[in-house]
Protein backbone atom coordinates (compact mmCIF):
# COMPACT_ATOMS: atom_id res chain seq x y z
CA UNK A 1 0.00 0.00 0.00
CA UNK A 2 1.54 3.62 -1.11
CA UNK A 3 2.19 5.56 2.12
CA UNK A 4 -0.39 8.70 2.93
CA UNK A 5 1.51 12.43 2.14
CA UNK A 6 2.53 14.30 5.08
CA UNK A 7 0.01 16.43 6.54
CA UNK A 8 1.94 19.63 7.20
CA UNK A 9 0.63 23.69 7.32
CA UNK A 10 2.35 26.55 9.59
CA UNK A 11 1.19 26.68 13.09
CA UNK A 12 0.38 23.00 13.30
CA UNK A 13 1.38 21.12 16.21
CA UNK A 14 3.43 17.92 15.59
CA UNK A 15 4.68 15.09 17.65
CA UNK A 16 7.81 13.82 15.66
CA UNK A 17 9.23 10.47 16.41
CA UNK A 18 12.94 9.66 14.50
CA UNK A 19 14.68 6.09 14.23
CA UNK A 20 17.68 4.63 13.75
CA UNK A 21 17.42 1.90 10.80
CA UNK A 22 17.21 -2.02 11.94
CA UNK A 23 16.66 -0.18 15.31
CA UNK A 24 20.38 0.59 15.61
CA UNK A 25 21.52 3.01 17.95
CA UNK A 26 21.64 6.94 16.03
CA UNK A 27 23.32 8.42 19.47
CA UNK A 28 26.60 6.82 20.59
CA UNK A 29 27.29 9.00 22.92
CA UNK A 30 27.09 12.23 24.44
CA UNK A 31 28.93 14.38 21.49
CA UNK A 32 26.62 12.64 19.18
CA UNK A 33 23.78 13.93 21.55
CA UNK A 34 25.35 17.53 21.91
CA UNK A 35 25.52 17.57 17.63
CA UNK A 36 22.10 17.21 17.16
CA UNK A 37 21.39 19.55 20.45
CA UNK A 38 23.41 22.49 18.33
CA UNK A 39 21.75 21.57 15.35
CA UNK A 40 18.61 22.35 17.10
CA UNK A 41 19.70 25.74 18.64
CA UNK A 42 20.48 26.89 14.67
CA UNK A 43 17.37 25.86 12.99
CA UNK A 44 14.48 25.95 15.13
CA UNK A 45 15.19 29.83 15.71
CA UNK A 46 16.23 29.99 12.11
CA UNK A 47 12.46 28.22 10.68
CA UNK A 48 10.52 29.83 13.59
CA UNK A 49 9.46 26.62 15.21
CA UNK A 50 8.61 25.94 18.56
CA UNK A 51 9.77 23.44 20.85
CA UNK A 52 7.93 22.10 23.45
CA UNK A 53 9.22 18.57 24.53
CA UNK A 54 11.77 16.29 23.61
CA UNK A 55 13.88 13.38 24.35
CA UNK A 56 16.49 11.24 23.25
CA UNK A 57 17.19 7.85 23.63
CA UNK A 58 20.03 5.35 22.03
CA UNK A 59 17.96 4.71 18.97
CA UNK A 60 15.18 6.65 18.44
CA UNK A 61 14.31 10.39 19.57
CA UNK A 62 10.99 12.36 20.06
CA UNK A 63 9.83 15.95 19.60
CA UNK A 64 6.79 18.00 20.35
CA UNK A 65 7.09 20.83 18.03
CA UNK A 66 4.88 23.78 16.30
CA UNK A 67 5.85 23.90 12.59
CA UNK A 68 7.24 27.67 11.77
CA UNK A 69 5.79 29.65 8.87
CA UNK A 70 7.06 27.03 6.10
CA UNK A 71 5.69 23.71 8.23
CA UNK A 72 8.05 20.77 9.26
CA UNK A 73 9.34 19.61 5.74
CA UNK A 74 12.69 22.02 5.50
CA UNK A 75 13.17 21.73 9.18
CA UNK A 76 13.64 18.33 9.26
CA UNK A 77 14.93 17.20 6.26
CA UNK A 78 17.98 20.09 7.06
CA UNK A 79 17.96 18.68 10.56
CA UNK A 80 18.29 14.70 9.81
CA UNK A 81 20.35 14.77 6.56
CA UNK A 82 22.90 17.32 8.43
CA UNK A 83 23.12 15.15 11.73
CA UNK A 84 23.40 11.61 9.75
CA UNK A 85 26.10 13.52 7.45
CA UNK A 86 28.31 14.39 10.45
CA UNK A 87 27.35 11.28 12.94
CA UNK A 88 28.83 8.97 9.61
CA UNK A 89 31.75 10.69 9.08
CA UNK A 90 32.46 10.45 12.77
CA UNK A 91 31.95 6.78 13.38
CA UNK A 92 33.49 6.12 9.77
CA UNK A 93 30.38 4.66 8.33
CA UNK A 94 28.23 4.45 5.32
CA UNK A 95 24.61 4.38 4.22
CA UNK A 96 21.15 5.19 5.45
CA UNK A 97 21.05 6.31 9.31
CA UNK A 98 17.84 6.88 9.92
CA UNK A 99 14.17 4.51 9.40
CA UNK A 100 12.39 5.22 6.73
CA UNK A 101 11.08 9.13 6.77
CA UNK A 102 10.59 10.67 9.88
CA UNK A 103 6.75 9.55 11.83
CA UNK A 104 4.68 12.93 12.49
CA UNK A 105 1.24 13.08 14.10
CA UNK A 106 -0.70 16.15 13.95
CA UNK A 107 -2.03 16.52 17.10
CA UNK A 108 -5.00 18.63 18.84
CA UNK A 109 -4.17 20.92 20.85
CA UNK A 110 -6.49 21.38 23.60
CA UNK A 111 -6.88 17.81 24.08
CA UNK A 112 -3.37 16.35 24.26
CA UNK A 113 -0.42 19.02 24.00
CA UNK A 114 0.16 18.59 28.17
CA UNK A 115 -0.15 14.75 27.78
CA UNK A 116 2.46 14.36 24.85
CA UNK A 117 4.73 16.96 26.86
CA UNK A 118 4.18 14.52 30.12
CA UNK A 119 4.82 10.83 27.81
CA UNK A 120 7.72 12.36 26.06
CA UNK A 121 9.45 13.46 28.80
CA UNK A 122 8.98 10.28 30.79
CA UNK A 123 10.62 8.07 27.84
CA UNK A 124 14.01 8.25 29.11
CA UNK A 125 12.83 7.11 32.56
CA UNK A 126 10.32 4.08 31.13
CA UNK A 127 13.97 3.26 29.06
CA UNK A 128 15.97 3.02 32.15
CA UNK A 129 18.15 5.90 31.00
CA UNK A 130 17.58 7.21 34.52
CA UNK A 131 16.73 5.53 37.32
CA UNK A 132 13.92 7.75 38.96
CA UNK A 133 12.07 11.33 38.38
CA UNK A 134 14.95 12.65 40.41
CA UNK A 135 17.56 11.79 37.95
CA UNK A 136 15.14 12.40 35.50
CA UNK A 137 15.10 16.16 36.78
CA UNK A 138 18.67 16.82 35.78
CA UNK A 139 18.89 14.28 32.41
CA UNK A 140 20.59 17.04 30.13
CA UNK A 141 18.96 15.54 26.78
CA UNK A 142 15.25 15.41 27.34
CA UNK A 143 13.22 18.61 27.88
CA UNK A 144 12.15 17.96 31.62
CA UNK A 145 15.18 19.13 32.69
CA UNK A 146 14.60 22.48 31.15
CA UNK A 147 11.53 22.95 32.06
CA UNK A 148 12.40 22.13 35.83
CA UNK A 149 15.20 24.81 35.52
CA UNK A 150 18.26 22.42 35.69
CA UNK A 151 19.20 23.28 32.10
CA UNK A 152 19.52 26.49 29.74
CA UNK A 153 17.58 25.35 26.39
CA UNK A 154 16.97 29.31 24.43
CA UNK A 155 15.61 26.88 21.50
CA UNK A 156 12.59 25.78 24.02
CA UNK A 157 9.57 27.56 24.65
CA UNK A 158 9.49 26.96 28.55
CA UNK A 159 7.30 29.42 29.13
CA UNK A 160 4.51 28.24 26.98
CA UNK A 161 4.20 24.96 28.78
CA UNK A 162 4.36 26.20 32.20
CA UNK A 163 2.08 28.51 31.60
CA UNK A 164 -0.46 25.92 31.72
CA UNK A 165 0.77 24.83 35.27
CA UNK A 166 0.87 28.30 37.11
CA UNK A 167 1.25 31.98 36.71
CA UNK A 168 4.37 31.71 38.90
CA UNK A 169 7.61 29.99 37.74
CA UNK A 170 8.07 28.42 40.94
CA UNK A 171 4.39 27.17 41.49
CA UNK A 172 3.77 26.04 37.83
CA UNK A 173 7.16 23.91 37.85
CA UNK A 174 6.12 22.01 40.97
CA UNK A 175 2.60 21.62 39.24
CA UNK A 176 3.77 20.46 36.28
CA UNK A 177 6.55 17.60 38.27
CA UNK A 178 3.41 16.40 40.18
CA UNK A 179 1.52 15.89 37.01
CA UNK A 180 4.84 13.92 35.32
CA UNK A 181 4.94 12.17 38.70
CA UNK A 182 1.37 10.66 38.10
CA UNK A 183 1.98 9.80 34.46
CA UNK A 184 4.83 7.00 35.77
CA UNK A 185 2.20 4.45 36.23
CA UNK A 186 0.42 4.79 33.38
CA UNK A 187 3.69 2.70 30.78
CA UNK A 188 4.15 3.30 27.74
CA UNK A 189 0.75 4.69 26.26
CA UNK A 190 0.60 3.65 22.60
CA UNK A 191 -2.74 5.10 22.01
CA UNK A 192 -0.96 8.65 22.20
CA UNK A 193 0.90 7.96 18.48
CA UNK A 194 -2.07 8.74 16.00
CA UNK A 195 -5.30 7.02 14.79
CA UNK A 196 -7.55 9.80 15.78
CA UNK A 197 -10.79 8.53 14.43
CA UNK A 198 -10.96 5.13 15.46
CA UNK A 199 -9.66 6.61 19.12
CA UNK A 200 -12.49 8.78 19.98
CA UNK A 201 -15.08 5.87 18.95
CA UNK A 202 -13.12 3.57 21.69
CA UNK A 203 -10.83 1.80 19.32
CA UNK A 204 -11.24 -1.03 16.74
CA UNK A 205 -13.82 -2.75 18.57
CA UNK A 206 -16.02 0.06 19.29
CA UNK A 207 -15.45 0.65 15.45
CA UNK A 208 -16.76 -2.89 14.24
CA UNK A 209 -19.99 -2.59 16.09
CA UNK A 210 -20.80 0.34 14.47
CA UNK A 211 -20.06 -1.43 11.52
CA UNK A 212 -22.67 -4.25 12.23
CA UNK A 213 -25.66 -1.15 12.22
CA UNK A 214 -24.25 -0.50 8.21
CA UNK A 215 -21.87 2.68 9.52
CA UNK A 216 -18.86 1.10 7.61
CA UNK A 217 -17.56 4.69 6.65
CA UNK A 218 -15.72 4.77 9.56
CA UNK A 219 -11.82 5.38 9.15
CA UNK A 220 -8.63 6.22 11.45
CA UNK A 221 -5.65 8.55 10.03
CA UNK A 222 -1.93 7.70 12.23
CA UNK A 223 -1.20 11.20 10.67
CA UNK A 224 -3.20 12.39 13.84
CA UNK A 225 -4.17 12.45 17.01
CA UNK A 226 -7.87 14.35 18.23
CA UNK A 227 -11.20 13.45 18.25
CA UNK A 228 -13.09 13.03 15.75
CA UNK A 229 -14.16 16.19 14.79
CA UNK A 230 -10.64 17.44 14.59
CA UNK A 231 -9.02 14.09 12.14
CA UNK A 232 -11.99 15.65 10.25
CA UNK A 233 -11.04 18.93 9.96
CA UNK A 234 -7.99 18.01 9.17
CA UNK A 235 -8.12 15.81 6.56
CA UNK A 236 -10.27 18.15 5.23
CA UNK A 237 -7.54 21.41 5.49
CA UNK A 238 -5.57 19.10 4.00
CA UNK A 239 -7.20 18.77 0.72
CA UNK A 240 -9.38 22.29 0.87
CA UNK A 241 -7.92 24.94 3.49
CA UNK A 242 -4.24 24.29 4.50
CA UNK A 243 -3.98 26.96 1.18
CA UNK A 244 -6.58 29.55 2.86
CA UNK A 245 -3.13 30.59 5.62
CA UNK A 246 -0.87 31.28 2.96
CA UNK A 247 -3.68 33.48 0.76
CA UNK A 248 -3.75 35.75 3.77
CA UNK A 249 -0.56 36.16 4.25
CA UNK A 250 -0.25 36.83 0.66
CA UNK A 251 -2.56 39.46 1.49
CA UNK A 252 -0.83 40.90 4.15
CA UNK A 253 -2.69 39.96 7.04
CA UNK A 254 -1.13 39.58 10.37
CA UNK A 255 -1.88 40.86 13.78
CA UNK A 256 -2.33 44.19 13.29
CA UNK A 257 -4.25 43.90 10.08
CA UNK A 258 -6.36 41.50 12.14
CA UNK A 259 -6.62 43.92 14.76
CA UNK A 260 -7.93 46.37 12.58
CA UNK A 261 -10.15 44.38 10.86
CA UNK A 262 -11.56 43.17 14.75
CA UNK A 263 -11.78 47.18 15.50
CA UNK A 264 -13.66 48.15 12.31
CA UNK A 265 -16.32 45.25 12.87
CA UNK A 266 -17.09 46.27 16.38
CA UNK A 267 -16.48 49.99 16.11
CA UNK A 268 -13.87 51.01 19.11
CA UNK A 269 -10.04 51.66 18.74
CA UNK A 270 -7.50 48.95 18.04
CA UNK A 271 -5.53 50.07 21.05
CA UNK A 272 -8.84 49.27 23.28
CA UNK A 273 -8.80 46.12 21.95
CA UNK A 274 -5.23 44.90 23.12
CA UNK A 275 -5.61 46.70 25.75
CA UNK A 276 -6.29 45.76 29.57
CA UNK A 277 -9.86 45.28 30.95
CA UNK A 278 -12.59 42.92 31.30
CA UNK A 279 -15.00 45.07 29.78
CA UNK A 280 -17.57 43.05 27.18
CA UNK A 281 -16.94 44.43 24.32
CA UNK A 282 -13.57 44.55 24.73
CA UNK A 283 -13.57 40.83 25.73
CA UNK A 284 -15.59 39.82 22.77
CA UNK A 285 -13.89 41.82 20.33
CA UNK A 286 -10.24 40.33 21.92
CA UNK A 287 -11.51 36.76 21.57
CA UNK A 288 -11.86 37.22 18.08
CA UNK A 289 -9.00 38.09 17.40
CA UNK A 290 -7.34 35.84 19.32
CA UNK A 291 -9.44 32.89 17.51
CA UNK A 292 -8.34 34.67 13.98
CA UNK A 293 -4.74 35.51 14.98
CA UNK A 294 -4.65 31.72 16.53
CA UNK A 295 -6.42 29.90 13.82
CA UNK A 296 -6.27 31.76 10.70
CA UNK A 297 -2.48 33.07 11.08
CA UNK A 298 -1.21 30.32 12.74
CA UNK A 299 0.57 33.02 15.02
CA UNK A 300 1.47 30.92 18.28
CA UNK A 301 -0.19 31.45 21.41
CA UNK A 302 2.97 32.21 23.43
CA UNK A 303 3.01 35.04 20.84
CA UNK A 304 -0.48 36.34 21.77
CA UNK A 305 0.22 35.96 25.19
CA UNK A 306 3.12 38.13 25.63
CA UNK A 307 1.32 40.81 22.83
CA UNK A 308 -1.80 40.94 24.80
CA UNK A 309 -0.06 40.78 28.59
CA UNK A 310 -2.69 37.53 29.40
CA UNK A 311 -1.46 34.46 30.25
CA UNK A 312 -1.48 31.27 27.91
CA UNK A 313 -4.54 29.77 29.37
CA UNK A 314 -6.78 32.93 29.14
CA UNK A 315 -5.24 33.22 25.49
CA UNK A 316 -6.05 29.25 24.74
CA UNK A 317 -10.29 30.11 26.33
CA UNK A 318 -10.26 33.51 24.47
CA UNK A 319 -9.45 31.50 20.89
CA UNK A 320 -12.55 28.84 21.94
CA UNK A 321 -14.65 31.73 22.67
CA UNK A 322 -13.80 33.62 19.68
CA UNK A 323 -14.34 30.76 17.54
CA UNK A 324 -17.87 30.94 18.63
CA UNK A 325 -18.22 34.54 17.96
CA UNK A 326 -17.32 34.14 14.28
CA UNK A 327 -19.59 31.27 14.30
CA UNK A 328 -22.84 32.92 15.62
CA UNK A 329 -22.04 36.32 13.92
CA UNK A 330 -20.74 34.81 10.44
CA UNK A 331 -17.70 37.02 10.10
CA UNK A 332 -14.44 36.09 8.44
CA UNK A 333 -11.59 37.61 8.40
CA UNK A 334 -11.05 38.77 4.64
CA UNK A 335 -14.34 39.81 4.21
């Protein structure tokens, strides 16, 4: 069977899951680990892509990433070919490196981005890499460590994932450790790789009942992880909408074109809008653009956040709201 194409579109969130070949080991050792480390600093700045988990172990690695304004594609392909370049000239060896192409999931958001970050980060620990969540704490090549403050990663967005533990550093990294804590027990997880579809319905049993009623339409996608209604979306951006981003871009739009466009359709000043206050217009006319800015733009959240001075959490229920609004009132942004 031919493989499905890579679903990929800026502003998507990906968990990306790299192999060595014949399961061979594609980190000997710690100056392999620190190669691939720098080639990370360079290009994830460099393709505007965000960072969010990661781990490596002695044969396979995993990342939890937001693709940058050209998707995944360039990032990667710059990323692997460099790293098996320089890791086969180094151990004096020829041929393929890697398995196949590289495994990405799309995955949804809202449901899963704090569960990925949790399963990533536990991988070196289920591996026996470390011993215990202590150790784990100060493991220099998986993100926990950063994110617990043990290590200096600039090329990880910290501050977007703690922002879902706590509005304090301190508070939301002891959060965030309990929550890992509690994920120990739960193994290894598989039904966090893709398959949205036949996931929501309660997996491939649920899925041949519904079969026996004459519902055989049902499918799965391992390109991504949601519920149903989001595979659907997706597979249908893929074909129809991944396009519409670009088009506005090609158009100009960005935040402050969106902010105008928010401020003409409710009638008060663009500055009001971004500004401070809990004031209902002002709310309504901020979760719009937030769901726009978010959804259309495929500008980040941590972005928004740190534009609008609200914290990732009142960003992430401001783009659900807003989504709504455009819903009920029919608006779109290039009208």
């Amino acid at each position: 069977m031919p493989r499905k194409a890579r679903l990929d579109a800026p502003g998507l969130l990906h968990h990306i899951m790299i192999r060595g070949i014949e399961r061979r080991k594609i980190f000997n050792d710690d100056k392999d680990r620190e190669n691939l480390v720098e080639r990370l600093f360079i290009l994830l700045p460099e393709t505007r892509t965000q960072c969010y988990a990661w781990a490596f172990l002695s044969n396979h690695a995993h990342f939890l990433i937001r693709s940058g304004p050209q998707g995944i594609a360039s990032l990667m392909r710059k990323l692997l070919t460099g790293y098996a370049v320089s890791y086969n000239r180094r151990h004096r060896r020829h041929g393929q490196l890697f398995q196949n192409r590289y495994k990405s999931v799309i995955c949804q958001e809202d449901n899963y981005l704090q569960e990925l970050v949790r399963y990533i980060h536990l991988n070196p620990l289920r591996a026996k890499i470390v011993r215990d969540l202590k150790e784990l704490d100060r493991y220099s090549y998986s993100g926990h460590s950063a994110l617990m403050g043990k290590e200096k990663r600039q090329w990880q967005d910290t501050g977007y994932v703690l922002g879902f533990f706590g509005k304090r550093i301190g508070e939301a990294r002891r959060e965030y450790r309990l929550y890992v804590e509690k994920g120990i027990s739960m193994g290894r997880r598989p039904e966090l790789v893709g398959g949205g579809l036949v996931r929501s319905l309660g997996g491939w049993g649920e899925v041949k009942k519904i079969r026996l009623f004459g519902q055989d339409r049902i499918k799965g996608d391992q390109r991504i992880l949601g519920d149903s209604d989001f595979v659907m979306d997706v597979l249908s951006e893929s074909g129809e909408n991944f396009s519409h981003r670009y088009r506005l871009k090609s158009r100009g739009f960005d935040f402050e074109k969106a902010a105008e466009r928010v401020s003409s359709l409710f009638g008060v000043e663009k500055d009001y809008i971004t500004g401070r206050g809990r004031q209902g217009d002002r709310v309504r006319a901020r979760d719009l653009l937030c769901y726009w800015c978010s959804i259309e733009l495929g500008i980040p959240m941590a972005d928004l956040s740190r534009k609008l001075e609200l914290t990732l959490a009142a960003v992430s229920y401001a783009v659900k709201r807003g989504e709504k609004i455009a819903k009920e009132t029919g608006c779109h942004l290039d009208d």
